[in-house]
N, C-alpha and C. Protein backbone atom coordinates (compact mmCIF):
# COMPACT_ATOMS: atom_id res chain seq x y z
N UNK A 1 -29.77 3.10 15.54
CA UNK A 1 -28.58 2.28 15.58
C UNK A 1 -28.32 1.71 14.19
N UNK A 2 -27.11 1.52 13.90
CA UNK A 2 -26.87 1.38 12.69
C UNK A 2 -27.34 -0.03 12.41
N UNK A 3 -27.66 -0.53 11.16
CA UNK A 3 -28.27 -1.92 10.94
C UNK A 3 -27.06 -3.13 10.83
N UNK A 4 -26.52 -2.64 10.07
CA UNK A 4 -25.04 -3.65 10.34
C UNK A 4 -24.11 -3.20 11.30
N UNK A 5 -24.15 -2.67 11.80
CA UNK A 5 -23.29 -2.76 13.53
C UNK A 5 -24.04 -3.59 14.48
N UNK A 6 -25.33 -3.16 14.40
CA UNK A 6 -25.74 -4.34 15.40
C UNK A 6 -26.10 -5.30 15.51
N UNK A 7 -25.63 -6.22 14.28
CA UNK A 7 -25.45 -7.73 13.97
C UNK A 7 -24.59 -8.15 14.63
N UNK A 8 -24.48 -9.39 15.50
CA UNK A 8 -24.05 -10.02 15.68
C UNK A 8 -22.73 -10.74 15.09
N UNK A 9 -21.27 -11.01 15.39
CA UNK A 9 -20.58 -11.18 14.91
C UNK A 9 -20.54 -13.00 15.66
N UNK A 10 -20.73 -14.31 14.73
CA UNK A 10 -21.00 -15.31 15.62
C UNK A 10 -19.29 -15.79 15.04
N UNK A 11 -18.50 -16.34 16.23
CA UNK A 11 -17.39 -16.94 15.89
C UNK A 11 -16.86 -18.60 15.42
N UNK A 12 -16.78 -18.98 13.94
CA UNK A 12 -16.74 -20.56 14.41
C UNK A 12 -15.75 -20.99 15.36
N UNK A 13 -15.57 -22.19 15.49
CA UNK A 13 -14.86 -22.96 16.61
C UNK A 13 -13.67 -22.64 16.65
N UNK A 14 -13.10 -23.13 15.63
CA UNK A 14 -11.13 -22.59 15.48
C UNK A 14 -10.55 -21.25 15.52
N UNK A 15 -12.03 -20.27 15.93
CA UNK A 15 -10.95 -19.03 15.73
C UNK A 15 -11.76 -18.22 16.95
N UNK A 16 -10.25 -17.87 16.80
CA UNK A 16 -9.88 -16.68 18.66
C UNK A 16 -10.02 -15.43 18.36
N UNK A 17 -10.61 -14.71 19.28
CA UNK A 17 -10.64 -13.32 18.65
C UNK A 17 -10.10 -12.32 20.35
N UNK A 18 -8.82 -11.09 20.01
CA UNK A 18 -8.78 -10.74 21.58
C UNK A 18 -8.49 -9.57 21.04
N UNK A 19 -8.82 -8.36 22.48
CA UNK A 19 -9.05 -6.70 22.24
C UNK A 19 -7.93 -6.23 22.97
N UNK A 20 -7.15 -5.98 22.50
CA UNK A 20 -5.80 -5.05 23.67
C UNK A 20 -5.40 -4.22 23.09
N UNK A 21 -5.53 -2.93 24.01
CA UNK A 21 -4.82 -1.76 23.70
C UNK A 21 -4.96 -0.79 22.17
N UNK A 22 -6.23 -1.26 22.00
CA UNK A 22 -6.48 -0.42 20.75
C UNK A 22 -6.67 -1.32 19.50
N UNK A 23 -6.37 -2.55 19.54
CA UNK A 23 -6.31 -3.56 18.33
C UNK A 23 -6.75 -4.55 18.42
N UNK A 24 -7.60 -5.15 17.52
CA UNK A 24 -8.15 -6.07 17.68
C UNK A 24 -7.14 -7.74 16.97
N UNK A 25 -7.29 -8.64 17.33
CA UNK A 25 -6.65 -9.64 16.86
C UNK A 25 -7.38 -11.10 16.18
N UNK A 26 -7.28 -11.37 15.30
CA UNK A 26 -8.49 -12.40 14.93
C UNK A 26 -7.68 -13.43 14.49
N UNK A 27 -7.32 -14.78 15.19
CA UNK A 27 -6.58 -15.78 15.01
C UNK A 27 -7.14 -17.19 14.10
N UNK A 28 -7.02 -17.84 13.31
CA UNK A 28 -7.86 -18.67 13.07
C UNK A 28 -6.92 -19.62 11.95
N UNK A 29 -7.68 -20.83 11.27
CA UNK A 29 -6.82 -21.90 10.85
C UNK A 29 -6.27 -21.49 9.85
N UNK A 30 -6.58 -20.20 9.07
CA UNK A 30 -5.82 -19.81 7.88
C UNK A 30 -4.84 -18.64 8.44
N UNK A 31 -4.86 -18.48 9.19
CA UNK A 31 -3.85 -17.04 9.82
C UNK A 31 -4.02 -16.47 10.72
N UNK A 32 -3.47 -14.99 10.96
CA UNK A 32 -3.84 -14.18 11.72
C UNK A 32 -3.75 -12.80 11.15
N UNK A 33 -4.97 -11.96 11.60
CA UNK A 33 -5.17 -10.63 11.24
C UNK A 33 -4.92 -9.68 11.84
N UNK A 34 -4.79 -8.75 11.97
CA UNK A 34 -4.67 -7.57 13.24
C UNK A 34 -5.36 -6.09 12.92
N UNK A 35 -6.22 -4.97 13.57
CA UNK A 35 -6.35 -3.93 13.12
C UNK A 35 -6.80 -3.40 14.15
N UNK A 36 -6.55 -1.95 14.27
CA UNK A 36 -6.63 -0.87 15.08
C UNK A 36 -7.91 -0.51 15.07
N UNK A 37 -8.71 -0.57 16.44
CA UNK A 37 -10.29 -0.61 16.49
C UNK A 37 -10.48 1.36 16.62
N UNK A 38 -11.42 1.48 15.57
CA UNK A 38 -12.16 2.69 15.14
C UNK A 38 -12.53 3.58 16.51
N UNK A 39 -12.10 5.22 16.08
CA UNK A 39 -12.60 5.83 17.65
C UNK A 39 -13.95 5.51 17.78
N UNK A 40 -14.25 5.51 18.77
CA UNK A 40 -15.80 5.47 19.20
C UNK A 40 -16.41 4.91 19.43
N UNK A 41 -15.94 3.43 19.18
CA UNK A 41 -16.12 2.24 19.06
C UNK A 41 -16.04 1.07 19.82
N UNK A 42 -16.56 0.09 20.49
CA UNK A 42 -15.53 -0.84 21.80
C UNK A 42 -16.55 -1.97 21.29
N UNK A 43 -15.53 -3.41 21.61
CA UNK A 43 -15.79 -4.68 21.14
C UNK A 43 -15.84 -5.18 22.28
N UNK A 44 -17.38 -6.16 22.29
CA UNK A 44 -17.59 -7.00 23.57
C UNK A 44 -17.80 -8.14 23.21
N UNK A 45 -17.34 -9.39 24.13
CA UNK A 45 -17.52 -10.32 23.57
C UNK A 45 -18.38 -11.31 24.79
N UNK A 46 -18.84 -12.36 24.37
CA UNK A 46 -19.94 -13.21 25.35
C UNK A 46 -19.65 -14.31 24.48
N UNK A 47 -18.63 -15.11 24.70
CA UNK A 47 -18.61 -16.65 24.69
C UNK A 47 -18.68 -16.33 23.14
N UNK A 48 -18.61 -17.25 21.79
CA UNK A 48 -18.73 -16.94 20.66
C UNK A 48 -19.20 -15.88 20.28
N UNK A 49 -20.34 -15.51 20.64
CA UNK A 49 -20.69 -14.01 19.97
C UNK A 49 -20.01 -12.83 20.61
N UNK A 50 -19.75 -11.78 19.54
CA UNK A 50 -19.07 -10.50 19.45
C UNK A 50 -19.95 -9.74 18.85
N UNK A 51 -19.85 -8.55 19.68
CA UNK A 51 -20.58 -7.59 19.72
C UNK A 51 -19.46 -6.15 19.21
N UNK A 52 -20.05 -5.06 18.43
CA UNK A 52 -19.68 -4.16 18.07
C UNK A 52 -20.45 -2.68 18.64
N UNK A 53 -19.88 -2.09 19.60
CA UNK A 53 -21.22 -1.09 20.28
C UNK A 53 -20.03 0.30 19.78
N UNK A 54 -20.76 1.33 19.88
CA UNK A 54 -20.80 2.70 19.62
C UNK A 54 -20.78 3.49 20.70
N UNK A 55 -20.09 4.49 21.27
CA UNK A 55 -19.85 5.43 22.54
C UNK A 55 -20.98 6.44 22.41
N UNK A 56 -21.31 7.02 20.83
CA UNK A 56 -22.73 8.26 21.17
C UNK A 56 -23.37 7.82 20.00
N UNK A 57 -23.93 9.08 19.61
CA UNK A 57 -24.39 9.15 18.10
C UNK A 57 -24.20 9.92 17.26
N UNK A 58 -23.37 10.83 17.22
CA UNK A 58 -22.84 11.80 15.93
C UNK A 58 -22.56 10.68 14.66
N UNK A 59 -23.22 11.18 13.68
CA UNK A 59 -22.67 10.75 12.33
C UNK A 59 -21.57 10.15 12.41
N UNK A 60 -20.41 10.68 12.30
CA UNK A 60 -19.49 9.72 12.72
C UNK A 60 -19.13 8.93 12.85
N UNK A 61 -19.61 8.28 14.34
CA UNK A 61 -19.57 7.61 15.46
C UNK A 61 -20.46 6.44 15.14
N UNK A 62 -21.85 7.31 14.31
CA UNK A 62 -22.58 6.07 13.28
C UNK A 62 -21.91 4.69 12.01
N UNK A 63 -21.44 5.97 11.62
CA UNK A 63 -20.42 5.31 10.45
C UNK A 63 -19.40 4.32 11.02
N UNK A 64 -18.75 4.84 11.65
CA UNK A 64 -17.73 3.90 12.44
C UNK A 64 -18.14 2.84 12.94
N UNK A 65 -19.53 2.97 13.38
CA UNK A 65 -19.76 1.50 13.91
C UNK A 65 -19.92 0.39 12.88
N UNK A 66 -20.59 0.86 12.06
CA UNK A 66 -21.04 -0.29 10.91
C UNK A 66 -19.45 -0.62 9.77
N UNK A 67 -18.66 0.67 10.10
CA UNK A 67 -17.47 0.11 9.39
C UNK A 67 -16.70 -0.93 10.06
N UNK A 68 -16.72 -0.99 11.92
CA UNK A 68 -15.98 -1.43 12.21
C UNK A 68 -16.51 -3.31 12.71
N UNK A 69 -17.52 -3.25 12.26
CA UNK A 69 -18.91 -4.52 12.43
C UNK A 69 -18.56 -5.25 10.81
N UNK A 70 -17.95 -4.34 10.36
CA UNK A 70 -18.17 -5.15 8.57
C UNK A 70 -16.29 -5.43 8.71
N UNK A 71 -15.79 -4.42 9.07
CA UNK A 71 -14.16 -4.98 8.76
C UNK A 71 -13.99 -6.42 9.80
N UNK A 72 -14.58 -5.91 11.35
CA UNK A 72 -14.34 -7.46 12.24
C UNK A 72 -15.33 -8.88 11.17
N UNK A 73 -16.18 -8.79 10.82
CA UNK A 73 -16.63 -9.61 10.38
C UNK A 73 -16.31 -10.34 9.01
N UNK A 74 -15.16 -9.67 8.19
CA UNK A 74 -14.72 -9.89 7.32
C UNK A 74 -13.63 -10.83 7.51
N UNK A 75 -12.62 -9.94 8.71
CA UNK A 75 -11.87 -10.75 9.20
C UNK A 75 -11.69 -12.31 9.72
N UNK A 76 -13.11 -12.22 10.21
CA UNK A 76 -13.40 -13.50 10.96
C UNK A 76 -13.55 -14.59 9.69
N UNK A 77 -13.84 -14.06 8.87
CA UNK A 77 -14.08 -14.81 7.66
C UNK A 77 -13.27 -15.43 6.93
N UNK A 78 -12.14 -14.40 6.63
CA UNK A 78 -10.51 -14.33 6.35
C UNK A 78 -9.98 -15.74 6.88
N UNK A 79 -9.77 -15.54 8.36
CA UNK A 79 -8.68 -16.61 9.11
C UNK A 79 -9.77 -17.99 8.83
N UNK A 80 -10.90 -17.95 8.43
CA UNK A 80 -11.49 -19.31 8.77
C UNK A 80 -11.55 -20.05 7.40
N UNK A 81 -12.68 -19.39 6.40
CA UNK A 81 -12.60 -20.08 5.10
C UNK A 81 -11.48 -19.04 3.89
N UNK A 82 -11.58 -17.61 4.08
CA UNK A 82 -10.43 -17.35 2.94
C UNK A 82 -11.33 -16.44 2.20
N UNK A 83 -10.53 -15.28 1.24
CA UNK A 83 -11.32 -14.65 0.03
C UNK A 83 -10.81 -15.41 -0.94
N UNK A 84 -11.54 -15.12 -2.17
CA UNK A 84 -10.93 -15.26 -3.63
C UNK A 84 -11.64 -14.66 -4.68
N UNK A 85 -10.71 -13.93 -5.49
CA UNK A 85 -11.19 -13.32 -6.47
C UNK A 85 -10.86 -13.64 -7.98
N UNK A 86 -11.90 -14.12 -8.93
CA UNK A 86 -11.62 -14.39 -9.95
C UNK A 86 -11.33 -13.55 -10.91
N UNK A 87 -10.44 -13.81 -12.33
CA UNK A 87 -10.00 -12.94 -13.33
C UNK A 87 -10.44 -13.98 -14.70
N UNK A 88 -10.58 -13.35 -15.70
CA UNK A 88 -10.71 -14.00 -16.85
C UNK A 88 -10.13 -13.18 -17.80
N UNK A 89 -8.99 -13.83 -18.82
CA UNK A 89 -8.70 -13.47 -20.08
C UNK A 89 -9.22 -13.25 -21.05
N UNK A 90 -9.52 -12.49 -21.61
CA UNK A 90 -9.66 -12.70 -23.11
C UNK A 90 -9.23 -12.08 -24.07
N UNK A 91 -8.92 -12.05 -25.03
CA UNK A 91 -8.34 -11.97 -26.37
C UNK A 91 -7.26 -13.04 -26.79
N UNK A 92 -7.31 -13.25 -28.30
CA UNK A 92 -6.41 -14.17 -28.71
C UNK A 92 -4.85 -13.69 -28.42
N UNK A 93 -4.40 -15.05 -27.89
CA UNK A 93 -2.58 -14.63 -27.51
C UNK A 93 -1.89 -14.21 -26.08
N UNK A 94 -3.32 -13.69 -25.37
CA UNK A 94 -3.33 -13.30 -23.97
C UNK A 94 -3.75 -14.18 -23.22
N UNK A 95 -2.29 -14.60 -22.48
CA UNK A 95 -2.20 -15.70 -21.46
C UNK A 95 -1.44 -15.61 -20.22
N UNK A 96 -1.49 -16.37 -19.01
CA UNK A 96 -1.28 -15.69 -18.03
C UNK A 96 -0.24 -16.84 -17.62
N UNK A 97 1.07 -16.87 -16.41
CA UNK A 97 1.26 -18.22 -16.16
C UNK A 97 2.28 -17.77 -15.05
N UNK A 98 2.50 -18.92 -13.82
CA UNK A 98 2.98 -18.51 -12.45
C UNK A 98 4.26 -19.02 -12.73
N UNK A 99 5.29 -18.27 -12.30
CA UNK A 99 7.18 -18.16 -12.53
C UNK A 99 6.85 -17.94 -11.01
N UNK A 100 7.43 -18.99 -9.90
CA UNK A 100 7.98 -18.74 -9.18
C UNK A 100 6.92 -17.90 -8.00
N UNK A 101 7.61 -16.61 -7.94
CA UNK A 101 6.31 -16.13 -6.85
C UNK A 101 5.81 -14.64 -7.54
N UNK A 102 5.99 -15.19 -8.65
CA UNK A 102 5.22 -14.23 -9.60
C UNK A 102 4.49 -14.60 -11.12
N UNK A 103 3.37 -13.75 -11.21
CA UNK A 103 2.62 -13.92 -12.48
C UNK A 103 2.80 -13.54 -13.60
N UNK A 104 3.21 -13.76 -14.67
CA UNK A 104 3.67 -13.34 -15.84
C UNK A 104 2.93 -13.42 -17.06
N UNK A 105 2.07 -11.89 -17.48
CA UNK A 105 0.62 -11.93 -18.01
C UNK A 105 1.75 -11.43 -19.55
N UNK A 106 1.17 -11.81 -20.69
CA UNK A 106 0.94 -11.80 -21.98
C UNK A 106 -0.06 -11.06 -22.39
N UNK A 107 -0.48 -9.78 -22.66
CA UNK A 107 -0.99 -9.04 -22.64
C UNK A 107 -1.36 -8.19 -24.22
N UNK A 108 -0.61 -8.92 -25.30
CA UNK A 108 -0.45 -8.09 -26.52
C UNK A 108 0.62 -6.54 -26.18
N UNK A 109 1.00 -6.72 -25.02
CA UNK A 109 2.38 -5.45 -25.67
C UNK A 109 3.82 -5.92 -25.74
N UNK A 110 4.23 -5.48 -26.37
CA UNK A 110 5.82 -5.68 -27.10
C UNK A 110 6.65 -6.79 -25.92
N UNK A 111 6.02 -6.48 -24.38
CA UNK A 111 7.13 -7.08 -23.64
C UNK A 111 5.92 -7.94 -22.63
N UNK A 112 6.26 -8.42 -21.53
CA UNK A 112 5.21 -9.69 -20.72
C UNK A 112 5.57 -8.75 -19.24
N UNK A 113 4.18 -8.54 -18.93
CA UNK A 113 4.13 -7.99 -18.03
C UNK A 113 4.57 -9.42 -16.69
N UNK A 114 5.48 -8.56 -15.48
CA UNK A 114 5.95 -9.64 -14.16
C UNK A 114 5.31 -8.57 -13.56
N UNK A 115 4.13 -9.54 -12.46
CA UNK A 115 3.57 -9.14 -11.38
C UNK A 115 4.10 -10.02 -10.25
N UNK A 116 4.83 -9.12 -8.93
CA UNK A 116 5.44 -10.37 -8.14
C UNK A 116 3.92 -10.30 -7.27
N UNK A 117 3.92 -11.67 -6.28
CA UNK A 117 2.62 -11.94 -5.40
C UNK A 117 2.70 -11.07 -4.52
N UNK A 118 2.04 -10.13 -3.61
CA UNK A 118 1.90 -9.68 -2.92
C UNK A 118 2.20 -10.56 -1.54
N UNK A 119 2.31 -9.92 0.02
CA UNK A 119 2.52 -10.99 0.97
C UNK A 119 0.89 -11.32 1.44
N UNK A 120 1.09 -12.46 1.50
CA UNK A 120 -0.40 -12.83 2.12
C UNK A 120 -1.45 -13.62 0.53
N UNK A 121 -0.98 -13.31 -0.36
CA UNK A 121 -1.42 -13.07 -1.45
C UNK A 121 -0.70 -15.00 -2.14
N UNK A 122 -1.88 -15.35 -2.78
CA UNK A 122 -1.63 -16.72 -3.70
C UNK A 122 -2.66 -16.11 -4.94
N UNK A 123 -1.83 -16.35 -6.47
CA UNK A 123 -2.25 -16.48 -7.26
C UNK A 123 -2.30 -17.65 -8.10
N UNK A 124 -3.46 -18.15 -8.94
CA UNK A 124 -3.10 -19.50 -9.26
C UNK A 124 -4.23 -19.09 -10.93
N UNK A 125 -2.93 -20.03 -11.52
CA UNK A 125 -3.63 -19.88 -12.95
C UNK A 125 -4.03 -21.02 -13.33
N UNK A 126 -5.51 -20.80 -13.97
CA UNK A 126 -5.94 -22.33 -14.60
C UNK A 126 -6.48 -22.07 -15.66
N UNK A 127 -5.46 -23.02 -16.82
CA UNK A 127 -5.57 -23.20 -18.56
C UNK A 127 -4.99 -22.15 -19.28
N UNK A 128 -4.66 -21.37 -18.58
CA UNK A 128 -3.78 -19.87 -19.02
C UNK A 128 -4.24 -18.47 -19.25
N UNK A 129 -6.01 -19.06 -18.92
CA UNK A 129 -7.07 -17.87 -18.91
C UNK A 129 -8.00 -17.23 -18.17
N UNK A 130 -7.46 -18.38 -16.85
CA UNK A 130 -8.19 -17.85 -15.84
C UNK A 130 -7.13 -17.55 -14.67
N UNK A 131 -7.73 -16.67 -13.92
CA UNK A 131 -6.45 -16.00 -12.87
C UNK A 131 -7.30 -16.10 -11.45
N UNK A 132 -7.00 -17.26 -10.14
CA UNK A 132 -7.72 -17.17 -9.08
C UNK A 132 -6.40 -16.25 -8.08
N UNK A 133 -7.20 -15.18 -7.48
CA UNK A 133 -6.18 -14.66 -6.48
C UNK A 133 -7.06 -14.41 -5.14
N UNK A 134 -6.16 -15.35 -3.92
CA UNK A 134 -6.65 -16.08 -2.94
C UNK A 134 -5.90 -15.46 -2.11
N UNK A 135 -6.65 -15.44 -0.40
CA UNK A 135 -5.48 -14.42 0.72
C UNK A 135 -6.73 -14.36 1.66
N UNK A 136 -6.31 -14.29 2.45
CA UNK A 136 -7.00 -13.89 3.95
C UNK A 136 -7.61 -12.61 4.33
N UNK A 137 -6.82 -12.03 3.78
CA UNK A 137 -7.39 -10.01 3.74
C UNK A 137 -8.13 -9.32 2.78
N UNK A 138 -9.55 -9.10 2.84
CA UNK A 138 -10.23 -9.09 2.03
C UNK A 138 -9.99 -7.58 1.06
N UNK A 139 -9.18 -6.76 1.79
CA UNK A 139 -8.73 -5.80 0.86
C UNK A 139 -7.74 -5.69 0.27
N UNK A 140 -6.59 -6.76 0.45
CA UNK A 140 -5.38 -7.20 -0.10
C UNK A 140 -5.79 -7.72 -1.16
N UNK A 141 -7.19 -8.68 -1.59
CA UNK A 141 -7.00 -10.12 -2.49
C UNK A 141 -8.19 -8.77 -3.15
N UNK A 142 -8.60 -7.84 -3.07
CA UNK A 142 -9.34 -7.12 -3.68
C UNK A 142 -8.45 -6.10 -4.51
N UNK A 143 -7.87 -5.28 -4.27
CA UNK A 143 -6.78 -4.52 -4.34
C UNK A 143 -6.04 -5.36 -5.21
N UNK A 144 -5.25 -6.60 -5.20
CA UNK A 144 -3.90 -7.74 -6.15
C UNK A 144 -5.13 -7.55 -7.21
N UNK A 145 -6.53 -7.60 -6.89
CA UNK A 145 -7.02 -8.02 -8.37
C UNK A 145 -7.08 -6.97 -9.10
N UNK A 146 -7.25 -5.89 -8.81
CA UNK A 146 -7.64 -4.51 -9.39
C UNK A 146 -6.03 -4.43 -9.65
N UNK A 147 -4.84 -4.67 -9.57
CA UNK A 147 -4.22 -4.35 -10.32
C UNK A 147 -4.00 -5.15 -11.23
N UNK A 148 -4.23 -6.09 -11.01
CA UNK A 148 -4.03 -7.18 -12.25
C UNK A 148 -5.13 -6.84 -13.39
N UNK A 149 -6.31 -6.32 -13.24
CA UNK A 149 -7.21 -6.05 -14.43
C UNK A 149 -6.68 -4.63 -14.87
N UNK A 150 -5.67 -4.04 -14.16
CA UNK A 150 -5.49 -2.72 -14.46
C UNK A 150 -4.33 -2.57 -15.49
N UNK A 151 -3.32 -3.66 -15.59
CA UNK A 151 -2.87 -3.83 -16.58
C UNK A 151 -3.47 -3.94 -18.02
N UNK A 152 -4.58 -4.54 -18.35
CA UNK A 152 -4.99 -4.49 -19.60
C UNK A 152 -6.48 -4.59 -19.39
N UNK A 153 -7.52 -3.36 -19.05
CA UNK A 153 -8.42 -3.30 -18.94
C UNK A 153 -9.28 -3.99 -20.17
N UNK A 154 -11.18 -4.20 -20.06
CA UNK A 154 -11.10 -4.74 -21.19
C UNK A 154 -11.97 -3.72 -22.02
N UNK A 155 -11.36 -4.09 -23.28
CA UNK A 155 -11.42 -3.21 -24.46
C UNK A 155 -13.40 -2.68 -24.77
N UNK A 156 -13.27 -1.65 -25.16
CA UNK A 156 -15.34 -1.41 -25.11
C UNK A 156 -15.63 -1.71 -26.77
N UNK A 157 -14.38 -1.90 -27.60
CA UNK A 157 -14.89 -2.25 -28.94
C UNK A 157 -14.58 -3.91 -29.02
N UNK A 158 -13.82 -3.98 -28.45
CA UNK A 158 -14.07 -5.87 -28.87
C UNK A 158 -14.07 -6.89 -27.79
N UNK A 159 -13.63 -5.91 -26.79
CA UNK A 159 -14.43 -7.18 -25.42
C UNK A 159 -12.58 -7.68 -24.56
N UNK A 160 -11.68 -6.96 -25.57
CA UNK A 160 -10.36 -7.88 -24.78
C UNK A 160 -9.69 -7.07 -23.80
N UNK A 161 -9.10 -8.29 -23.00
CA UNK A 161 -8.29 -7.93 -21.87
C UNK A 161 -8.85 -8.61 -20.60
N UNK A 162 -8.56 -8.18 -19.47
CA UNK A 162 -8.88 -8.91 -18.39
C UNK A 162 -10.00 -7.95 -17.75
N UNK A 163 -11.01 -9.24 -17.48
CA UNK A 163 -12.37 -8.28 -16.49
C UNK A 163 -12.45 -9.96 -15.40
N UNK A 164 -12.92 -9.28 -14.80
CA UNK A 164 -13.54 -9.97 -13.87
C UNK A 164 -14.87 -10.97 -13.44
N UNK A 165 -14.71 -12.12 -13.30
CA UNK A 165 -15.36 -13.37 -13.35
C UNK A 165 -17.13 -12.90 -13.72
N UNK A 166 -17.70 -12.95 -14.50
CA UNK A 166 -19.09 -12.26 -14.28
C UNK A 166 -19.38 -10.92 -14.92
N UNK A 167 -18.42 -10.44 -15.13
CA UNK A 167 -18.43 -8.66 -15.52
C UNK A 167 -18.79 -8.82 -16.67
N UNK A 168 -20.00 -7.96 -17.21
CA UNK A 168 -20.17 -7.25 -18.36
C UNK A 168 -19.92 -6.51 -18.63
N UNK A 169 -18.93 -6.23 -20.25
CA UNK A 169 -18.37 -5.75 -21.00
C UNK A 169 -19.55 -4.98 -22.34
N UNK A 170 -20.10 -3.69 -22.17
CA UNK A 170 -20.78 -3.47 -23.00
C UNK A 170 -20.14 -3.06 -24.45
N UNK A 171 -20.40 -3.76 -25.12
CA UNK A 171 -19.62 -3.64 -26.96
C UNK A 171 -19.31 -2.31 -27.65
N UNK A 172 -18.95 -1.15 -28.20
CA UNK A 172 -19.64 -0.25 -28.19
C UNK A 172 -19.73 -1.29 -30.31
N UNK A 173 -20.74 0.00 -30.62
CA UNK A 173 -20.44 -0.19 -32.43
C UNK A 173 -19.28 0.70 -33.24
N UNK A 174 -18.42 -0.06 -33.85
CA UNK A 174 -17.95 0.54 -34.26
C UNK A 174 -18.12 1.47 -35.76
N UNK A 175 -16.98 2.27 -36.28
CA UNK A 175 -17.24 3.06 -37.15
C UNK A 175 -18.82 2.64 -38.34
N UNK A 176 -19.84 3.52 -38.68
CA UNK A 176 -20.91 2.75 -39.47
C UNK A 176 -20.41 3.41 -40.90
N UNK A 177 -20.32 1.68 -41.82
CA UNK A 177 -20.08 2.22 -43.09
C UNK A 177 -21.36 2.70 -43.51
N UNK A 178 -21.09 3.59 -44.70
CA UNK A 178 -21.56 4.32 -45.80
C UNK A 178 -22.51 3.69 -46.98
């Protein structure tokens, strides 16, 4: 049996979770989620805890379970406390700043890149070099960030552009004089 499928999914207090017709629904104080439960797959529930069980065992049917044990459990996570993913600037001149319901990055090219927010999606800039992007859907607020670093990846000779909170940037050396 797969090791993360058959964890336990424990629910906090404020959030509802219901199975109809193929979709699962996960209600809670930050929102609501919705997704189409995996073949092979069926969700049981016993008072707070939720259970994720499997119909056989073909490969498959394996996989599916532990995918569909990690997406419900993500979810549950989503509607209650929230994702967030950090960004960091760097290079001189490259600055970031919120117009409205969009982000407007400074990037060193000729013109300023407009990123509008995605739905579901909050971006928030703090000091002009840091970029928090916040949302309930852990592949939405994953995804807004990867395009936002995808605009100006960061550079392997001097370290600039946008990487991500923690990321190492290995230097390379450049040209060796003579």
């Amino acid at each position: 049996m797969s090791r993360i499928g058959r964890k336990v999914i424990t629910l906090p207090g404020a959030v509802k979770l219901t199975v109809a017709d193929g979709e699962v629904r996960v209600k809670g104080p930050k929102g609501e989620l919705a997704r189409a439960v995996v073949a092979g797959v069926s969700i049981e529930q016993e008072g707070e805890e939720t259970r994720v069980l499997r119909s056989g065992d073909s490969p498959r049917e394996r996989a599916n379970h532990g995918l569909m044990r990690a997406l419900l459990a993500n979810m549950v996570r989503g509607v209650s406390t929230g994702f967030e993913r950090r960004l960091e600037i760097v290079g001189v001149g490259y600055k970031a700043e919120v117009k409205g319901t969009s982000v407007v990055l400074s990037l060193g090219y000729s013109h300023p890149v407009v990123y509008p927010f995605p739905n579901g999606i909050t971006i928030e800039v703090d000091k002009g070099s840091k970029i928090v992007v916040k949302g309930i859907d852990k592949e939405r607020v994953g995804q807004t960030a990867s395009e936002l670093r995808a605009f100006r990846p960061p550079d392997s000779y001097k370290g600039k552009g946008l990487r991500y909170e923690g990321e190492e940037v290995r230097i390379k050396a450049g040209k060796s004089g003579q």
